[in-house]
N, C-alpha and C. Protein backbone atom coordinates (compact mmCIF):
# COMPACT_ATOMS: atom_id res chain seq x y z
N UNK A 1 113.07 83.06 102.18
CA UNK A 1 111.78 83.32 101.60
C UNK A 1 111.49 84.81 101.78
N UNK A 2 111.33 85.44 100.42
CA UNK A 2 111.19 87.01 100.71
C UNK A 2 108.93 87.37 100.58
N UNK A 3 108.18 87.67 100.90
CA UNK A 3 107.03 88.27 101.25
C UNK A 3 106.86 89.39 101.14
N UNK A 4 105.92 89.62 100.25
CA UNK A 4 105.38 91.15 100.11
C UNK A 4 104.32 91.11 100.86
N UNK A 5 104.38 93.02 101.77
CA UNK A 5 103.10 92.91 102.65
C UNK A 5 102.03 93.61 101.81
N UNK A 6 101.04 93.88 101.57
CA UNK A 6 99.79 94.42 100.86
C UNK A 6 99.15 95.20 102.03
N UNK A 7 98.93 96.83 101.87
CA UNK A 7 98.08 97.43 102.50
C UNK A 7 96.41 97.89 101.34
N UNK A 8 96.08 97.46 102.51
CA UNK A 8 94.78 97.63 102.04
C UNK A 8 93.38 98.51 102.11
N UNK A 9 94.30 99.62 102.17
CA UNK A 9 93.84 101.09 102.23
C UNK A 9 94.34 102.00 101.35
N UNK A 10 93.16 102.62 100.76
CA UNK A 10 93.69 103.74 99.52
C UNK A 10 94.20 104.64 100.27
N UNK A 11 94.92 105.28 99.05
CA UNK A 11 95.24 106.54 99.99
C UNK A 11 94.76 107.75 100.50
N UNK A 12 93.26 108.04 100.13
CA UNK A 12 92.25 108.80 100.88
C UNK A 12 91.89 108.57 101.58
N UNK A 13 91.03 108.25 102.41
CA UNK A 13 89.82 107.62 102.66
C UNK A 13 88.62 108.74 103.26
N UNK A 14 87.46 108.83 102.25
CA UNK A 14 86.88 109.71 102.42
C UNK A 14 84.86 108.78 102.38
N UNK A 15 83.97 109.72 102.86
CA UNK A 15 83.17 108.66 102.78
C UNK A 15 82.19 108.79 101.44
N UNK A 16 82.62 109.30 100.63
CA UNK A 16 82.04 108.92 99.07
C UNK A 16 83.08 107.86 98.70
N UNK A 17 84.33 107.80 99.00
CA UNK A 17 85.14 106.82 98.17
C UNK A 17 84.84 105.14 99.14
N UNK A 18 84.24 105.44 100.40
CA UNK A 18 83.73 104.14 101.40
C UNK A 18 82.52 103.89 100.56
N UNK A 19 81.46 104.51 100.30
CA UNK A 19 80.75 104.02 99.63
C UNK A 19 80.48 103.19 98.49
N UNK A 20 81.52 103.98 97.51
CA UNK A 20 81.77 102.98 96.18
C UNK A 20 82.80 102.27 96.19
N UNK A 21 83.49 102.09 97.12
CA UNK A 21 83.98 100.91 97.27
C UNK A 21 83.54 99.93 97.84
N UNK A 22 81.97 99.85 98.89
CA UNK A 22 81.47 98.74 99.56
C UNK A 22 80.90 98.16 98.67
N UNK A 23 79.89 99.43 97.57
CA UNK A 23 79.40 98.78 96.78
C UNK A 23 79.75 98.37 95.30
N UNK A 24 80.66 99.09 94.68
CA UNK A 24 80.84 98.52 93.27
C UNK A 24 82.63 98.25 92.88
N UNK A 25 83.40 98.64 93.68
CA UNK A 25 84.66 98.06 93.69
C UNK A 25 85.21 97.56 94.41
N UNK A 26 86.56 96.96 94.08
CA UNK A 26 87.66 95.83 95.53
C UNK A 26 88.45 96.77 96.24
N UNK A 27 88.64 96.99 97.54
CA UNK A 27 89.71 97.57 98.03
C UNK A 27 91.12 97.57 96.92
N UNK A 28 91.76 98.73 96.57
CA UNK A 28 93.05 98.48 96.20
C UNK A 28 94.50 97.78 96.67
N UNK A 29 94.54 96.96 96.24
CA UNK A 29 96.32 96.48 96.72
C UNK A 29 97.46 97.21 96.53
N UNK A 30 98.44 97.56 97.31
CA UNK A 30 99.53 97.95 96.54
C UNK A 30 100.34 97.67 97.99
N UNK A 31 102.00 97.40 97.38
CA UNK A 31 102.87 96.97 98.04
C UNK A 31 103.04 97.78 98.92
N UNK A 32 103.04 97.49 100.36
CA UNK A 32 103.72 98.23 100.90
C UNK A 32 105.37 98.33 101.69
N UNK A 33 105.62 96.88 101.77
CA UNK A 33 107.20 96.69 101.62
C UNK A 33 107.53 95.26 101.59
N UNK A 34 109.00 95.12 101.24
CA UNK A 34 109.05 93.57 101.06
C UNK A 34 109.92 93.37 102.14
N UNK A 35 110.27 92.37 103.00
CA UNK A 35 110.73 92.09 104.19
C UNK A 35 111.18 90.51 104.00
N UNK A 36 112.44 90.12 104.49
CA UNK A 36 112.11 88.66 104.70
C UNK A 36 111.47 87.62 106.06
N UNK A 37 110.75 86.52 105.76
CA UNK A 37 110.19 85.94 106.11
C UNK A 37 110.10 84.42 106.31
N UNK A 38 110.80 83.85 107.80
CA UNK A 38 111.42 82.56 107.97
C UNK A 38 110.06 82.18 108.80
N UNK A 39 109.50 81.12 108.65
CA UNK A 39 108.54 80.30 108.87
C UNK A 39 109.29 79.82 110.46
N UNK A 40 108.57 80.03 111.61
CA UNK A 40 109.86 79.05 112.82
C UNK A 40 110.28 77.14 112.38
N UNK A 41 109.15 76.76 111.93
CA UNK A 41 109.34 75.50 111.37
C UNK A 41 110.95 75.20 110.38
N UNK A 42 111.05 76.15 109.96
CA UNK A 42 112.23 76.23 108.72
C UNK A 42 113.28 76.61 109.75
N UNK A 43 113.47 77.94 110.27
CA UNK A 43 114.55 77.88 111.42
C UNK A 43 114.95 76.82 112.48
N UNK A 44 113.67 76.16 112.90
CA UNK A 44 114.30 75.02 113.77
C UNK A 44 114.92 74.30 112.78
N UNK A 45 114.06 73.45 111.24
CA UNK A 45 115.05 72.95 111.15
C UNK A 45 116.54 72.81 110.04
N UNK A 46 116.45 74.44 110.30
CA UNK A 46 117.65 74.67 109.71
C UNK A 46 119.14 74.72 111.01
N UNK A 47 118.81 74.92 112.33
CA UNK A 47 119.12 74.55 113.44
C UNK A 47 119.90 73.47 113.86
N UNK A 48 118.40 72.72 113.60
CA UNK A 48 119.37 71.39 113.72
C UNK A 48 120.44 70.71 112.90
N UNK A 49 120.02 71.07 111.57
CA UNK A 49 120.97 70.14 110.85
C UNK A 49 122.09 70.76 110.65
N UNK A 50 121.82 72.21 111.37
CA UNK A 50 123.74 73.36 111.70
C UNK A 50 124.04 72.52 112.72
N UNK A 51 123.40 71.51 114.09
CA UNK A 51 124.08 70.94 115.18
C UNK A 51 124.31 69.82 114.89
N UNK A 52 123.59 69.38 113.86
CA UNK A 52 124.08 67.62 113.02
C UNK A 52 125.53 68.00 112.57
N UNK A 53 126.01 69.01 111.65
CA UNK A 53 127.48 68.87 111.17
C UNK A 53 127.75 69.07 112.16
């Protein structure tokens, strides 16, 4: 399972751009890297059924 992380900070941050963003826009998204991502639930039981064969 691959996951993208999202930072959620522009890349200024100044306090006219804090302002109009509290009030009339969304924080911006943008990727900041993709990484993979094993749930421990899925590793155990991918685990076991490597000690079942």
């Amino acid at each position: 399972m691959t996951l993208t992380m999202y930072e959620m900070y522009p890349d200024r941050w100044t306090a006219e751009h804090d302002e109009r963003t509290r009030t009339t826009e969304r924080p911006r998204r943008r990727a900041r890297r993709t990484h993979r991502v094993d749930p421990q639930i899925i590793v155990a039981l991918e685990q076991l059924r490597s000690a079942g064969k």
